[in-house]
Protein backbone atom coordinates (compact mmCIF):
# COMPACT_ATOMS: atom_id res chain seq x y z
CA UNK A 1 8.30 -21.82 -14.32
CA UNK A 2 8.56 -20.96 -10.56
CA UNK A 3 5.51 -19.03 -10.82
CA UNK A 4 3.11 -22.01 -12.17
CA UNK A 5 4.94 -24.62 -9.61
CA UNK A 6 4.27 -22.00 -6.53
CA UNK A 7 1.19 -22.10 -7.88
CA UNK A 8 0.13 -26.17 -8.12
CA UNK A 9 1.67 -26.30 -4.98
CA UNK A 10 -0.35 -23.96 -3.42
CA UNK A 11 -3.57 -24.97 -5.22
CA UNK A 12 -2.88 -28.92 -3.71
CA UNK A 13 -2.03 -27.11 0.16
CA UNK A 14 -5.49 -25.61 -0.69
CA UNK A 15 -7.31 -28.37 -1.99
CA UNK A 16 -6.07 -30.64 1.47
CA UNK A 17 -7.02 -27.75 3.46
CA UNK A 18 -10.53 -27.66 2.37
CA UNK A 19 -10.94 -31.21 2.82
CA UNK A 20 -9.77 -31.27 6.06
CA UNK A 21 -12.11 -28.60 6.82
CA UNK A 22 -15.60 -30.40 5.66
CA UNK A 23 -14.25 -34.42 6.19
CA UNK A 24 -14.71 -36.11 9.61
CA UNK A 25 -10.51 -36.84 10.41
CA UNK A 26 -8.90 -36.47 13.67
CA UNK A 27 -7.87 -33.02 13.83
CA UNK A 28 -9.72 -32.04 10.76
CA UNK A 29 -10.17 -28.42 11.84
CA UNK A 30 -6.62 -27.78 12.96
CA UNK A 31 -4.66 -29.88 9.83
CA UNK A 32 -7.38 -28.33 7.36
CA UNK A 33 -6.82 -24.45 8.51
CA UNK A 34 -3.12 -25.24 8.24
CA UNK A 35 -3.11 -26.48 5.28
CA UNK A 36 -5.13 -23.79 4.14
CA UNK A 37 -2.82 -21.04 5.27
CA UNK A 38 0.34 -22.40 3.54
CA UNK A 39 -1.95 -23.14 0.21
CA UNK A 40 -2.16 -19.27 0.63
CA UNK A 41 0.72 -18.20 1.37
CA UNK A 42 1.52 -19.87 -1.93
CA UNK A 43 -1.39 -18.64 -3.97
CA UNK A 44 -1.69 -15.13 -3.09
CA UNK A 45 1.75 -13.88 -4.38
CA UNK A 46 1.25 -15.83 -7.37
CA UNK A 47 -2.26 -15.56 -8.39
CA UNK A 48 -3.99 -12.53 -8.47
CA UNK A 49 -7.37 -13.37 -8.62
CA UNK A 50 -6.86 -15.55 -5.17
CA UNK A 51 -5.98 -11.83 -3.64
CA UNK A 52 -9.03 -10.23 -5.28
CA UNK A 53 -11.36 -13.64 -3.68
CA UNK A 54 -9.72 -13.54 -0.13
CA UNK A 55 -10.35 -9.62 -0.01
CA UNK A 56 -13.91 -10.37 -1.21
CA UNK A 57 -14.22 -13.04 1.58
CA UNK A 58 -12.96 -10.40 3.85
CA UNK A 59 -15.06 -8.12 2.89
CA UNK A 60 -17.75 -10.02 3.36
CA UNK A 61 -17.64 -12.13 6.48
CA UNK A 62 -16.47 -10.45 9.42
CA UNK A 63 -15.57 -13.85 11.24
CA UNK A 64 -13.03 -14.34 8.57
CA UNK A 65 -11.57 -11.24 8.47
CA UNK A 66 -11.05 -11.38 12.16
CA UNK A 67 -9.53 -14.78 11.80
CA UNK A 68 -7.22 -13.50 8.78
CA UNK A 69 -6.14 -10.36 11.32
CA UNK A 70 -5.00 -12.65 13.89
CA UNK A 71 -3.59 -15.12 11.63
CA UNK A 72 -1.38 -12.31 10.15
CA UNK A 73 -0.61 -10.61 13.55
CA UNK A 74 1.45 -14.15 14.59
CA UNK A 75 3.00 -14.95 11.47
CA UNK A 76 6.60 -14.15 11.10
CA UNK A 77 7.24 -10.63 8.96
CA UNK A 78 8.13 -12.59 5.82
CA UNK A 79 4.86 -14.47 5.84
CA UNK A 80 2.46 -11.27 7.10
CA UNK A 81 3.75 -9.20 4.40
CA UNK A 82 1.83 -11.62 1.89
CA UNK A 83 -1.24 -11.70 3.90
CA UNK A 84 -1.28 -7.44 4.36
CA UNK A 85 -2.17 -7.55 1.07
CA UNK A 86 -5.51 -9.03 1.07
CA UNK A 87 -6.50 -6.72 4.21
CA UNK A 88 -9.04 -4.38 3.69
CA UNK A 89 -9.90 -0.44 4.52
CA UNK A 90 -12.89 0.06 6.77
CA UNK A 91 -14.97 1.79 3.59
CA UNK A 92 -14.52 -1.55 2.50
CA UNK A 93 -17.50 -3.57 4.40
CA UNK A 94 -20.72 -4.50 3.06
């Protein structure tokens, strides 16, 4: 049960966050990559194939895995322990 709430909730954090990435509000940018990150920090735990797509992302575009490493380096240790496990290994690149 807590499993499938973490994960609507996260899904609907996500959903926002995308929005607020692509739609023309104040702050879009800021409130959408917020959003994003706490639809995360709820999916990733919970939803395995969100892990495997984030490490693909990573994997694949180097602006976002820099983003994710600094992201990860602020949060607090509770929160960076979910995202350490969608980092990748440097044989990892493409």
């Amino acid at each position: 049960m807590m499993r499938i709430l973490c994960q609507i909730i996260g899904s609907v954090f996500a959903i926002f966050g995308m929005a607020g990435l692509v739609l023309p509000v104040p702050f879009g940018l800021i409130i959408g990559m917020a959003l994003l990150v706490v639809g995360l920090l709820f999916l990733i735990p919970t939803t395995p194939m969100v892990t495997r797509w984030v490490r693909r992302a990573r994997t694949k575009a180097a602006w976002f895995d820099r983003g994710m490493s600094n992201m990860t380096d602020r949060l607090p240790a509770t929160y960076r322990r979910i995202f350490k496990q969608t980092e990748i290994d440097i044989y990892e690149w493409r």
